[in-house]
Structures are given as structure tokens and as C-alpha cells.
PDB file of N, CA and C in Angstrom:
ATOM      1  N   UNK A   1     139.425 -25.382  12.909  1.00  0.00           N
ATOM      2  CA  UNK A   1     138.534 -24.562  13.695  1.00  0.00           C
ATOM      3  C   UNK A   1     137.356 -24.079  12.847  1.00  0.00           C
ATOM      4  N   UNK A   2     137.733 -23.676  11.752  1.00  0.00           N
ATOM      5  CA  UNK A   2     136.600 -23.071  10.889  1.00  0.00           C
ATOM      6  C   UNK A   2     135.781 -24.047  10.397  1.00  0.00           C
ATOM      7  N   UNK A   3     136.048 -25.451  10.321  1.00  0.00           N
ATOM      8  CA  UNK A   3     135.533 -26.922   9.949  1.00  0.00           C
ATOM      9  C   UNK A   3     134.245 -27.152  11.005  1.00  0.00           C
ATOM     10  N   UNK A   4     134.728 -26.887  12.394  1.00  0.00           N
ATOM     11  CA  UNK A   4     133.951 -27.359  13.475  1.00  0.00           C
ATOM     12  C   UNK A   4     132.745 -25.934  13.546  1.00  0.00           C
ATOM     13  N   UNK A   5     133.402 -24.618  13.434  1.00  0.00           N
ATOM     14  CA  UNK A   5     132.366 -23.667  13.482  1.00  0.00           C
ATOM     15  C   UNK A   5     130.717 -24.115  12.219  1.00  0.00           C
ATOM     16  N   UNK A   6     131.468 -24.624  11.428  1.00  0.00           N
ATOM     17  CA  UNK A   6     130.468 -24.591   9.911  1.00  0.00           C
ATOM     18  C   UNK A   6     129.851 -25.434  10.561  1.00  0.00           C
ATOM     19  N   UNK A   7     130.151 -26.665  11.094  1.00  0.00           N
ATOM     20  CA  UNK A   7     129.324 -27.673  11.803  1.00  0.00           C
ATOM     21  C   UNK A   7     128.672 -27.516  12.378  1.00  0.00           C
ATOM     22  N   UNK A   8     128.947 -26.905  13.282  1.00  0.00           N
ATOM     23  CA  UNK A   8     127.678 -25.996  14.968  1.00  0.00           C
ATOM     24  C   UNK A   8     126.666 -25.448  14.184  1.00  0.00           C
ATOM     25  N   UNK A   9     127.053 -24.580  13.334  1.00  0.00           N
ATOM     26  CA  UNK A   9     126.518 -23.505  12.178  1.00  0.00           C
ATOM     27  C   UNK A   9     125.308 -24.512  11.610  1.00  0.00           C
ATOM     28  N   UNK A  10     125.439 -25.502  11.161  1.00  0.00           N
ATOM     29  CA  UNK A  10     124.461 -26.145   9.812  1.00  0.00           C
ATOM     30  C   UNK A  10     123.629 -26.894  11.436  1.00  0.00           C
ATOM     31  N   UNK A  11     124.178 -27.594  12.512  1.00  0.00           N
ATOM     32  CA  UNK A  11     123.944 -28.176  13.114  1.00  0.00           C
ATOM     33  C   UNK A  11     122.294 -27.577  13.955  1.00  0.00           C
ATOM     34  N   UNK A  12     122.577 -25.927  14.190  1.00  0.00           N
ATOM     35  CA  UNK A  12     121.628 -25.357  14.825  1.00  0.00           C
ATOM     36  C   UNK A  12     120.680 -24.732  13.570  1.00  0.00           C
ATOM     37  N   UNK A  13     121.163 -24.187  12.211  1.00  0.00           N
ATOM     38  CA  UNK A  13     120.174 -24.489  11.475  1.00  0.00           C
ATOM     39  C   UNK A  13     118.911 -25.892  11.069  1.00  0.00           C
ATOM     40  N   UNK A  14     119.641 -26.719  11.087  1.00  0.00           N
ATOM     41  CA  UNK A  14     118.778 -28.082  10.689  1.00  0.00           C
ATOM     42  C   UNK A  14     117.818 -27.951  12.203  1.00  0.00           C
ATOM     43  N   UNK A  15     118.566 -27.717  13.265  1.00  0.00           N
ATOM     44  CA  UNK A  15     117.315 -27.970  14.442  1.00  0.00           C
ATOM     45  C   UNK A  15     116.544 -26.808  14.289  1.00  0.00           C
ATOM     46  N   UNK A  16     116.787 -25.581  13.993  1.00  0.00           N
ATOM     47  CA  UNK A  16     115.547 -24.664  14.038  1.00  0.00           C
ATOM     48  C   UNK A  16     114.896 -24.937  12.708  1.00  0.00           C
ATOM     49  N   UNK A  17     114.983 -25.521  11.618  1.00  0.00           N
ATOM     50  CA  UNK A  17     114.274 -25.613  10.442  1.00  0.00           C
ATOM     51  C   UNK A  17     113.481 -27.200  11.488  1.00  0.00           C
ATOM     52  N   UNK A  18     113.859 -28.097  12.245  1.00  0.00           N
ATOM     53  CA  UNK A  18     113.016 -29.023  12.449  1.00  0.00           C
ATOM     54  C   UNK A  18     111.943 -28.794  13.838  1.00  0.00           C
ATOM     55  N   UNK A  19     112.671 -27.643  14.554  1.00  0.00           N
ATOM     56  CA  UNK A  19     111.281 -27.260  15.540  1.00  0.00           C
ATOM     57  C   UNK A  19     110.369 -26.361  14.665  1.00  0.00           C
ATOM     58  N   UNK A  20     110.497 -25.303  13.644  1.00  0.00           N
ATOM     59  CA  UNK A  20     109.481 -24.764  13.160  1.00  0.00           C
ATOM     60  C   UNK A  20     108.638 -26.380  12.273  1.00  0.00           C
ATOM     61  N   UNK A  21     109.119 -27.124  11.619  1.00  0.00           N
ATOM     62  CA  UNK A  21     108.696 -27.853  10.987  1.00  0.00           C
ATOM     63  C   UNK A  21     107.565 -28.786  12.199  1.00  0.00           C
ATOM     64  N   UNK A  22     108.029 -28.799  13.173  1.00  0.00           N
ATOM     65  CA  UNK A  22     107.271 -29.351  13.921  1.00  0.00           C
ATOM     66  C   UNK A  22     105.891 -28.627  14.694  1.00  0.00           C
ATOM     67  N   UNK A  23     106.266 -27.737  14.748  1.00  0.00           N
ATOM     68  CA  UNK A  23     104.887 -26.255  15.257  1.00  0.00           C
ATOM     69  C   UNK A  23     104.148 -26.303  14.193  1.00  0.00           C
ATOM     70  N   UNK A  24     104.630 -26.680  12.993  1.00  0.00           N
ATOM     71  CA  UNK A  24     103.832 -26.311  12.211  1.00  0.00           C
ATOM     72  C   UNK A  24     102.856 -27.808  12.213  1.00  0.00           C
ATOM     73  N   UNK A  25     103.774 -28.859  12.323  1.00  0.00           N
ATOM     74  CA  UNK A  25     102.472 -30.349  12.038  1.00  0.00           C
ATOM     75  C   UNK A  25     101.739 -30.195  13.220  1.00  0.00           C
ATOM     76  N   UNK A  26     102.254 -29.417  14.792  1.00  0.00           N
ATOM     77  CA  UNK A  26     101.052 -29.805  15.972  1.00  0.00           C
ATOM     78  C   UNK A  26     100.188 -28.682  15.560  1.00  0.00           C
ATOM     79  N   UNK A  27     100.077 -27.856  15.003  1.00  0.00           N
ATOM     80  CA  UNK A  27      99.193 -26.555  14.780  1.00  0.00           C
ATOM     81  C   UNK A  27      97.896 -27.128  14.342  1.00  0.00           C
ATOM     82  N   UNK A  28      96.607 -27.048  14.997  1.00  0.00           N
ATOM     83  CA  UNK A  28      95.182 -27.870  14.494  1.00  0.00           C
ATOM     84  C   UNK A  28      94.636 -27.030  14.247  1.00  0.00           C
ATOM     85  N   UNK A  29      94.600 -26.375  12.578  1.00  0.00           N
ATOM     86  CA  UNK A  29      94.185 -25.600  11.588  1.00  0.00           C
ATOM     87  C   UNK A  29      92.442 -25.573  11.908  1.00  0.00           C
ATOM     88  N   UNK A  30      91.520 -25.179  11.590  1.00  0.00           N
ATOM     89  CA  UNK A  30      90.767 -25.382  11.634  1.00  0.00           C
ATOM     90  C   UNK A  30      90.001 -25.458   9.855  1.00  0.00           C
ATOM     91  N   UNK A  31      89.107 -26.996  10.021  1.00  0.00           N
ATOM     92  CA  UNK A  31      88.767 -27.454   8.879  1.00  0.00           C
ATOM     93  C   UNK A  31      87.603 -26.506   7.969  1.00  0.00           C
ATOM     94  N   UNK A  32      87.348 -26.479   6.779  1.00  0.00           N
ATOM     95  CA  UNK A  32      86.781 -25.666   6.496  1.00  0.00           C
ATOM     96  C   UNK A  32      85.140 -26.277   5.562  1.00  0.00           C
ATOM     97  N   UNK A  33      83.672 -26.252   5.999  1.00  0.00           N
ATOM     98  CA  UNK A  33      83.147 -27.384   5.699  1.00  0.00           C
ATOM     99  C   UNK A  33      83.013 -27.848   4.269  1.00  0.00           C
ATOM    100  N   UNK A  34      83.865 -27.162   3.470  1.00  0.00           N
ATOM    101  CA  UNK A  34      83.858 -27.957   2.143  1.00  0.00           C
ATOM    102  C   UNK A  34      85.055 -28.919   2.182  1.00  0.00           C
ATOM    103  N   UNK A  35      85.827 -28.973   2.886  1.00  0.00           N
ATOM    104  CA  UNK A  35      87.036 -29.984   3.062  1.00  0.00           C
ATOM    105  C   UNK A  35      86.717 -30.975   3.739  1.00  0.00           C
ATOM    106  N   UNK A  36      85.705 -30.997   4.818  1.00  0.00           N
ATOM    107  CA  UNK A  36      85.040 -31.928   5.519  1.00  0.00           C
ATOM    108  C   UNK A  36      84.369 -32.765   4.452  1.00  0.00           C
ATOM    109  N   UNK A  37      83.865 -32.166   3.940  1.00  0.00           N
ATOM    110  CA  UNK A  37      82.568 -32.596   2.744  1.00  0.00           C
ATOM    111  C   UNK A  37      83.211 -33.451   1.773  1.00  0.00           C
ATOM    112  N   UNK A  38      84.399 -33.050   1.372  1.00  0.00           N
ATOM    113  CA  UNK A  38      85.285 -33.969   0.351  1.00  0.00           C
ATOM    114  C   UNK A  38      85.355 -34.799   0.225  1.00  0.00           C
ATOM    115  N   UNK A  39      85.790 -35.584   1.660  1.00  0.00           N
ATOM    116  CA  UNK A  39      86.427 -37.020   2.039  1.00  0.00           C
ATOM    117  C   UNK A  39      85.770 -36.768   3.219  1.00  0.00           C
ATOM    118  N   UNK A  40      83.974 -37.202   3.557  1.00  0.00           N
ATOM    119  CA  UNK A  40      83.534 -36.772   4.412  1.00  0.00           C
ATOM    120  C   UNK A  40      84.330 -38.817   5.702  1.00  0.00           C
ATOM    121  N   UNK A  41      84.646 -39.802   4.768  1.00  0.00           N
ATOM    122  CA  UNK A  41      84.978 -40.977   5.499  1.00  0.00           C
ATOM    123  C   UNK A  41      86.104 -40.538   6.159  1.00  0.00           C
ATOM    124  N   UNK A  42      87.341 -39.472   5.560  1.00  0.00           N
ATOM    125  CA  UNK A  42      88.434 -39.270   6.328  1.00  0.00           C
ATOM    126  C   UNK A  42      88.372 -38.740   7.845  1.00  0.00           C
ATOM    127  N   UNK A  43      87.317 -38.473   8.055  1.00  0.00           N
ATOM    128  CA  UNK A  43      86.580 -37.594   9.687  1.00  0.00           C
ATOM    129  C   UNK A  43      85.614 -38.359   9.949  1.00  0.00           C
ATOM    130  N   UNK A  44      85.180 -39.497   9.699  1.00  0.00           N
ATOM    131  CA  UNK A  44      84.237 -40.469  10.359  1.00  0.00           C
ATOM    132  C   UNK A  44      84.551 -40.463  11.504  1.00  0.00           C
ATOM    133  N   UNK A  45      84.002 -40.582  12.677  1.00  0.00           N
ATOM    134  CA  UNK A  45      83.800 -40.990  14.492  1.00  0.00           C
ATOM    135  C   UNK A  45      85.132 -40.174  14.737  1.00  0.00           C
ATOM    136  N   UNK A  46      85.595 -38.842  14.175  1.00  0.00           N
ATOM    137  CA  UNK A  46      87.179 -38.245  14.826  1.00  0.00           C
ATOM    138  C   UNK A  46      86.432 -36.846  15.088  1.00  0.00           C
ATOM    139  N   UNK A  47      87.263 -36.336  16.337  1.00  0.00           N
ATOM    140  CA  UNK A  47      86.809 -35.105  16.777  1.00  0.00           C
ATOM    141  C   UNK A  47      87.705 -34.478  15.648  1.00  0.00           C
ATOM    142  N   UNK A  48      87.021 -33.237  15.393  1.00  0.00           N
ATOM    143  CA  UNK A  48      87.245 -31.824  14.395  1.00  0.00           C
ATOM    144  C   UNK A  48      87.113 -30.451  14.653  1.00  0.00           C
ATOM    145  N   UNK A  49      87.404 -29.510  14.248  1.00  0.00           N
ATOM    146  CA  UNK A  49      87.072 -28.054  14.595  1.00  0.00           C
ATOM    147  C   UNK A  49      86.851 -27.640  12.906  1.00  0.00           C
ATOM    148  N   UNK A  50      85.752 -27.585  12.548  1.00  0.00           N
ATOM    149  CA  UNK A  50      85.276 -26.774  11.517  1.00  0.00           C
ATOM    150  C   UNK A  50      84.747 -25.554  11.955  1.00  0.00           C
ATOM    151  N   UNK A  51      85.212 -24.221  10.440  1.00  0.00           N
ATOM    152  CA  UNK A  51      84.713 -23.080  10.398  1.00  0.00           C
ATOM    153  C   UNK A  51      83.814 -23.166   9.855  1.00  0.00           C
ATOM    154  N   UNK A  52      82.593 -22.259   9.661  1.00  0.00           N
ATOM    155  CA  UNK A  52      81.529 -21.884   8.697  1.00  0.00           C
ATOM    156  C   UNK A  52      80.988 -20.909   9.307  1.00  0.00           C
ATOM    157  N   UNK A  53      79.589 -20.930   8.163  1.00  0.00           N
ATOM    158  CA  UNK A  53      78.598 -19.433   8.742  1.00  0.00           C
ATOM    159  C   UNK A  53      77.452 -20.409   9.416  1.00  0.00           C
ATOM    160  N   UNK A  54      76.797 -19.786  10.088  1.00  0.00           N
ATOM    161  CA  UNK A  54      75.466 -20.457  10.682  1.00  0.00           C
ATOM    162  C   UNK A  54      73.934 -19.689   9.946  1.00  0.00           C
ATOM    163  N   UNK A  55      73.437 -21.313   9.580  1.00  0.00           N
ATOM    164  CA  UNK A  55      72.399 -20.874   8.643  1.00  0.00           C
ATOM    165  C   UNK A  55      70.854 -21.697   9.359  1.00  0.00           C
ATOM    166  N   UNK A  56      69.802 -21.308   9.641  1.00  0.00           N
ATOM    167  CA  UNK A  56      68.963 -22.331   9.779  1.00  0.00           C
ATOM    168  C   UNK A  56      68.782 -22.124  11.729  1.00  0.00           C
ATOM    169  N   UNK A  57      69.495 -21.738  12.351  1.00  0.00           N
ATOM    170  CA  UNK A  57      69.509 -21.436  14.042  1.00  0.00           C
ATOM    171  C   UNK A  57      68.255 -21.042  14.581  1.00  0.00           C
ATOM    172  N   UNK A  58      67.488 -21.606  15.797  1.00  0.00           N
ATOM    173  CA  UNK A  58      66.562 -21.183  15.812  1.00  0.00           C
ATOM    174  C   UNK A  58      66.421 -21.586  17.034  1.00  0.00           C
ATOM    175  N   UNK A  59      67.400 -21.636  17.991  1.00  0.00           N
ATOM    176  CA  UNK A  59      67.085 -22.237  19.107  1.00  0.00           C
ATOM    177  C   UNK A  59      67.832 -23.669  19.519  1.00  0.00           C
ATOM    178  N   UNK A  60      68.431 -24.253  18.519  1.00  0.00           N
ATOM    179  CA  UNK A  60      68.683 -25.621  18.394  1.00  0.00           C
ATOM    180  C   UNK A  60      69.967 -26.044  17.439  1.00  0.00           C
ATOM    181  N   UNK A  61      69.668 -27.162  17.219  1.00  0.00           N
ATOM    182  CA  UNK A  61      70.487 -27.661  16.174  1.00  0.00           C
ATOM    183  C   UNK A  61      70.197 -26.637  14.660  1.00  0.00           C
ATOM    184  N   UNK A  62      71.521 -26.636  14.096  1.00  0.00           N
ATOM    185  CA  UNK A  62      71.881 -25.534  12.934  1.00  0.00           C
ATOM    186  C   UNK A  62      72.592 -25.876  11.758  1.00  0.00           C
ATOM    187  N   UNK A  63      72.767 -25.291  10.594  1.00  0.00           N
ATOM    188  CA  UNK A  63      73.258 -25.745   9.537  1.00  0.00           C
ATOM    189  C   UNK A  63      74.449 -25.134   9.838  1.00  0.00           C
ATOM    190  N   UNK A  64      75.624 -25.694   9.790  1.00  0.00           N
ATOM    191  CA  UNK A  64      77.010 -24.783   9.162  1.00  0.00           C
ATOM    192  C   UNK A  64      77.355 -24.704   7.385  1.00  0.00           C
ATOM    193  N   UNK A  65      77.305 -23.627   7.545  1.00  0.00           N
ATOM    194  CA  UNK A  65      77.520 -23.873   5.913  1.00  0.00           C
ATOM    195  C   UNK A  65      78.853 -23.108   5.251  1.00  0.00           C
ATOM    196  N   UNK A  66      78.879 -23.445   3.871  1.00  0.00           N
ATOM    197  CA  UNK A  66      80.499 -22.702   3.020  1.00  0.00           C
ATOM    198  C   UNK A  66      79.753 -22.874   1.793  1.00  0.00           C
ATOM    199  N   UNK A  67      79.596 -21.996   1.283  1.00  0.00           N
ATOM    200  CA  UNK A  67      78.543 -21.875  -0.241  1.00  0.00           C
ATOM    201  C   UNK A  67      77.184 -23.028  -0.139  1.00  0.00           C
ATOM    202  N   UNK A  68      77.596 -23.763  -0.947  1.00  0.00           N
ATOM    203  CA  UNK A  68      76.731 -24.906  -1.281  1.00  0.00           C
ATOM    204  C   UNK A  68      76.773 -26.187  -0.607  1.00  0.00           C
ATOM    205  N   UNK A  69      77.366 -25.969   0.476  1.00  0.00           N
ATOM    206  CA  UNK A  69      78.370 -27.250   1.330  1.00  0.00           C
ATOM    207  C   UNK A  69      77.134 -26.538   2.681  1.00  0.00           C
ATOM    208  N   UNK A  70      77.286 -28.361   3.086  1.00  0.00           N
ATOM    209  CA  UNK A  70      76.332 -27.955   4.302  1.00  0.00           C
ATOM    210  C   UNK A  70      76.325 -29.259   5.565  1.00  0.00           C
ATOM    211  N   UNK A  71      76.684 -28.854   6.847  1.00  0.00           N
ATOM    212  CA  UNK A  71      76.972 -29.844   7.711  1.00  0.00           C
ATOM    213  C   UNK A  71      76.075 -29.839   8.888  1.00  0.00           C
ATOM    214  N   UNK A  72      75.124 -30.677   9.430  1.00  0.00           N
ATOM    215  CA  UNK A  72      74.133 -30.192  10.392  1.00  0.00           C
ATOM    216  C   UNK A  72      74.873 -30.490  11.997  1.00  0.00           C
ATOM    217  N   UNK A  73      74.880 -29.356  12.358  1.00  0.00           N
ATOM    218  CA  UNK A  73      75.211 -29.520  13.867  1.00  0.00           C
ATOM    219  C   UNK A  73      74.729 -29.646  14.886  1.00  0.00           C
ATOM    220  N   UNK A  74      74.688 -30.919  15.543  1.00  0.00           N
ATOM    221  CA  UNK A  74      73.774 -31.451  16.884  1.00  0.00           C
ATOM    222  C   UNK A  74      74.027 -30.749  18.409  1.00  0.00           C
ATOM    223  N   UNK A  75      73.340 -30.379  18.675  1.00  0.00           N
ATOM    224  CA  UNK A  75      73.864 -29.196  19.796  1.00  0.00           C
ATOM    225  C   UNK A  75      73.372 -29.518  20.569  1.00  0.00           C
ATOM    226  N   UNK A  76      73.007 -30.596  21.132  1.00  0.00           N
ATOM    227  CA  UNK A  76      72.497 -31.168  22.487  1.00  0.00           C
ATOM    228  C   UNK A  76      72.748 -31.704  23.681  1.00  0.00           C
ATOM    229  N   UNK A  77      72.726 -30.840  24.545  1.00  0.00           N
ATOM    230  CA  UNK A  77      74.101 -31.220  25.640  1.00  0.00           C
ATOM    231  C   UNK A  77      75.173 -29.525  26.202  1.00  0.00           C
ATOM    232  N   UNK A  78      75.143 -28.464  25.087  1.00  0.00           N
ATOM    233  CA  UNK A  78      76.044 -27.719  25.065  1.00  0.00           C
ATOM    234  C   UNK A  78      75.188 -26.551  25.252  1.00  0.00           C
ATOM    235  N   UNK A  79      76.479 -25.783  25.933  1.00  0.00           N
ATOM    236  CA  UNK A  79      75.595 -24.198  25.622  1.00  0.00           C
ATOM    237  C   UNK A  79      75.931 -23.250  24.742  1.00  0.00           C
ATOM    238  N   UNK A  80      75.289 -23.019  23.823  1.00  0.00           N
ATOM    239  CA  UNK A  80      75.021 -21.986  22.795  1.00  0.00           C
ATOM    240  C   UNK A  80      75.797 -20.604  23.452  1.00  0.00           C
ATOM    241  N   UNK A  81      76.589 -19.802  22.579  1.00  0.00           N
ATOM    242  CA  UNK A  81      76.997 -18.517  22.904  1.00  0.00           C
ATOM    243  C   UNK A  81      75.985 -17.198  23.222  1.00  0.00           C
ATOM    244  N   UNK A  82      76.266 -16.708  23.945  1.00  0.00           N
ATOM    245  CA  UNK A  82      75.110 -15.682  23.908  1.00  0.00           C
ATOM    246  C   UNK A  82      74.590 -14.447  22.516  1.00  0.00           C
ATOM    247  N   UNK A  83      75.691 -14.670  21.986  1.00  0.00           N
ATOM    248  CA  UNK A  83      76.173 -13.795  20.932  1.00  0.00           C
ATOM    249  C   UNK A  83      75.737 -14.399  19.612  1.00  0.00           C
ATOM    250  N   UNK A  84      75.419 -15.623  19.570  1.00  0.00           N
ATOM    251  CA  UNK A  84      74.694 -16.748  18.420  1.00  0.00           C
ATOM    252  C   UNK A  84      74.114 -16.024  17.488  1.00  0.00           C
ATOM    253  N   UNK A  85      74.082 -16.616  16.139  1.00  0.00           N
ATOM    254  CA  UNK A  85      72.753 -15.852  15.450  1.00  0.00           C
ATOM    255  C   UNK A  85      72.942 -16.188  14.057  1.00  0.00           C
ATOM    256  N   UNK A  86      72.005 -16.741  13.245  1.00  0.00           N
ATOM    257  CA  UNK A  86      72.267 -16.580  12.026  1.00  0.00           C
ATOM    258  C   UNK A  86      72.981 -15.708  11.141  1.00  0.00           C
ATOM    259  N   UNK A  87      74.035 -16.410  10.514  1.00  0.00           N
ATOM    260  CA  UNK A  87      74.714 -15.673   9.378  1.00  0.00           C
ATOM    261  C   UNK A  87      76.301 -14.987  10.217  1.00  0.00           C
ATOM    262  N   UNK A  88      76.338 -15.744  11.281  1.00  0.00           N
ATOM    263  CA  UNK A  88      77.752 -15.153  11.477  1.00  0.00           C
ATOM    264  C   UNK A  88      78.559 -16.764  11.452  1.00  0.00           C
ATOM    265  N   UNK A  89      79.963 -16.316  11.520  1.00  0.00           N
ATOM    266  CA  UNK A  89      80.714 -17.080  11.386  1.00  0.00           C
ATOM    267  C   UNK A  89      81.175 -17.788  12.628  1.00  0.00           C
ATOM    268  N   UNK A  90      80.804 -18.949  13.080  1.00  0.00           N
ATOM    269  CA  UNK A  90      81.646 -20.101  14.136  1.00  0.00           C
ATOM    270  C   UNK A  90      82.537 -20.986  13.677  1.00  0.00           C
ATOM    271  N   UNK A  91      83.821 -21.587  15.055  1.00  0.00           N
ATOM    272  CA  UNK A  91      84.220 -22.585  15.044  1.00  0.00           C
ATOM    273  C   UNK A  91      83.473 -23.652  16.195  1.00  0.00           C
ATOM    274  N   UNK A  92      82.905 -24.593  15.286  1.00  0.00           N
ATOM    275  CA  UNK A  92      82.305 -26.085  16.104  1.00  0.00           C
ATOM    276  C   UNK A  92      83.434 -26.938  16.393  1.00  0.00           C
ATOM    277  N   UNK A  93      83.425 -27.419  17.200  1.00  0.00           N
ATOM    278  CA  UNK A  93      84.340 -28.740  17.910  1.00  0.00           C
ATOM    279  C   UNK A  93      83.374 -29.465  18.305  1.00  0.00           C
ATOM    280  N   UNK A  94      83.541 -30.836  17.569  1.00  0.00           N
ATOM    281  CA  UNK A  94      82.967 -31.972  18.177  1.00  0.00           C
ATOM    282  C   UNK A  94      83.150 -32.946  17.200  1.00  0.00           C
ATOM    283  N   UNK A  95      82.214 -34.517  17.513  1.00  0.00           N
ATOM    284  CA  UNK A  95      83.100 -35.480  16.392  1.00  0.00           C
ATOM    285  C   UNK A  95      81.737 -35.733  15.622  1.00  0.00           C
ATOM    286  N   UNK A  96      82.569 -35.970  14.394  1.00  0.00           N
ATOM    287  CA  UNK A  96      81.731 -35.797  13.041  1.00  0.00           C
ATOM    288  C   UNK A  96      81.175 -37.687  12.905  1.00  0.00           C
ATOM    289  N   UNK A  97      79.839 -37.650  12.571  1.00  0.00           N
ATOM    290  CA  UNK A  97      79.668 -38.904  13.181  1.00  0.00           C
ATOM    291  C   UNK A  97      78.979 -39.312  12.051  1.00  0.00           C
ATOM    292  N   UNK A  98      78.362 -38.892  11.044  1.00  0.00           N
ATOM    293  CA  UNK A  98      77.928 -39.232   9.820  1.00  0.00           C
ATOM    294  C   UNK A  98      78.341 -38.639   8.682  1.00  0.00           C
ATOM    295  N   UNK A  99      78.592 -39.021   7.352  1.00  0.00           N
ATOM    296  CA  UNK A  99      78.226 -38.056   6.326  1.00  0.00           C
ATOM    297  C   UNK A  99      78.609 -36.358   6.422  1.00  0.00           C
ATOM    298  N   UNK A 100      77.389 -36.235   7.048  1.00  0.00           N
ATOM    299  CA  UNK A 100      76.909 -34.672   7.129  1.00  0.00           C
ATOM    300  C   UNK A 100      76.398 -34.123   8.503  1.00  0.00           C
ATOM    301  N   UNK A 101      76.786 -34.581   9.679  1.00  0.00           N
ATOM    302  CA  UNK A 101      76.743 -34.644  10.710  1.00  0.00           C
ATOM    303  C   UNK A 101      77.416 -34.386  12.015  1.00  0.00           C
ATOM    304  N   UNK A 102      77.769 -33.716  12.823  1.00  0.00           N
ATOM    305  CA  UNK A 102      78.916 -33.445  13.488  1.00  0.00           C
ATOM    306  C   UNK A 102      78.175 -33.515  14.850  1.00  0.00           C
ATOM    307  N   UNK A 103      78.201 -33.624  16.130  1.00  0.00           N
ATOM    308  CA  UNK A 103      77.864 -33.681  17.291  1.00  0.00           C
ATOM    309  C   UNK A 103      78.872 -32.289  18.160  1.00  0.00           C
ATOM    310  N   UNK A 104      78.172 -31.141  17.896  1.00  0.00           N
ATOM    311  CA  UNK A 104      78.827 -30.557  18.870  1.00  0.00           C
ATOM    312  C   UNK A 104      79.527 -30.701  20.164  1.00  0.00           C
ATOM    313  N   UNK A 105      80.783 -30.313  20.518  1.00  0.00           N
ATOM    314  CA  UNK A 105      80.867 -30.038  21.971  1.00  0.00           C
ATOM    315  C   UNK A 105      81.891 -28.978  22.115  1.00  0.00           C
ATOM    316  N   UNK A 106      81.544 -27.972  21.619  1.00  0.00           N
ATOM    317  CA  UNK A 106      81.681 -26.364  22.683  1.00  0.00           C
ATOM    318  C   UNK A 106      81.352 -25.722  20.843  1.00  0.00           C
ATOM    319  N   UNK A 107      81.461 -24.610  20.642  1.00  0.00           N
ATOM    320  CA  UNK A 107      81.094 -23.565  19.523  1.00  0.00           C
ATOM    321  C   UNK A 107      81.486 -22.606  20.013  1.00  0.00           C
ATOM    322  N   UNK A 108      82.620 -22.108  19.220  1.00  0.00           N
ATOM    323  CA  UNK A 108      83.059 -20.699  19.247  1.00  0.00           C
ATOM    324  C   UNK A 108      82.796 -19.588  18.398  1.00  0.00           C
ATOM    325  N   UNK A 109      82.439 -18.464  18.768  1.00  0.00           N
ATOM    326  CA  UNK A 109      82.372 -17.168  17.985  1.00  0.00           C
ATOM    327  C   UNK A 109      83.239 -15.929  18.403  1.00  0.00           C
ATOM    328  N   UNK A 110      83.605 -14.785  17.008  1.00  0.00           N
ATOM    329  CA  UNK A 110      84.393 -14.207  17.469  1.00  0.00           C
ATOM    330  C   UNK A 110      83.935 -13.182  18.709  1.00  0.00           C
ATOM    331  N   UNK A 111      85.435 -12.449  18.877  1.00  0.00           N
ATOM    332  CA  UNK A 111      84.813 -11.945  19.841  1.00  0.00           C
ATOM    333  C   UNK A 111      84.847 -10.710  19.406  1.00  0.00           C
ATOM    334  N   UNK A 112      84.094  -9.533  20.181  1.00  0.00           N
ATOM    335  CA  UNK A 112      84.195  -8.198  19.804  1.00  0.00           C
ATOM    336  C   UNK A 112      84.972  -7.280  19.699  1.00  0.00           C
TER     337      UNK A 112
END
């Protein structure tokens, strides 16, 4: 009896160590643009969600940036937050299509 309890026992441990293990691989972190920048071929033509600050905004297409790291975001097609503005921090979604290049489609900022 105590053979079969230890069993159940390890049995429902191993499955909750393999559903957290699994929440954790579907979880889509958001990229950060010096990690983009790294291995900018590993994100060629794949949709992404990078963080950064917004530098360069003026109505249009914008720089995202992370220090010295810098990714230009094509915003054509989408609508801009009302809340937009140089020097705050967004998440962009869209697919990264060159180099240094990303094609927006939606931009998030926090909220208040």
C-alpha cells in the first residue's frame, strides 16, 4: 500500500513539474531590441513583440531603441496610441523583415 501511495505521490509531482514546465515554453516573453539585434537572421520574415523606448516619433514611422541598439518601425497601415510620444516605453508586434526593420501591426503602451 505504501509502494502504490509513493507512486501516485511522484506520479502527480512529475505532471505538475511538466504543466508548469510547459506554461512556461507557451509564455511569449517579450523580446528586448538588443536581443533582436544579436542574431538579427534568427527573426528574419517571423512575427515578434519587442520592448523599447520610442525615439525619433513625429507622426510616423519611429526608432525603438535600448541604449545604442536601434530598430526602425514601419507604422503604416496601423493606428498609433493616443497616448504616443517620444521617450516612453512600447511593446511593437509585427514581423521583422530586415536587419533593422520591423513592420508594425498593433503597438502597445502602458496604461495609466
Amino acid at each position: 500500500m505504501k509502494k502504490s501511495k509513493a507512486i501516485v505521490a511522484l506520479i502527480l509531482i512529475a505532471s505538475f513539474i511538466a504543466i508548469v514546465f510547459l506554461l512556461i515554453l507557451s509564455t511569449r516573453p517579450y523580446l528586448t531590441v538588443a536581443q533582436v539585434l544579436e542574431n538579427p537572421s534568427n527573426y528574419n520574415n517571423q512575427e515578434i513583440e519587442v520592448i523599447g523606448i520610442v525615439e525619433g516619433y513625429s507622426g510616423g514611422n519611429f526608432n525603438l531603441t535600448e541604449g545604442s541598439y536601434n530598430i526602425v518601425i514601419e507604422t503604416s497601415g496601423i493606428t498609433i496610441p493616443n497616448d504616443f510620444s517620444n521617450g516612453i516605453q512600447v511593446v511593437v508586434r509585427g514581423v521583422f523583415v530586415q536587419s533593422s526593420i520591423l513592420n508594425a501591426n498593433q503597438i502597445l503602451t502602458q496604461c495609466s
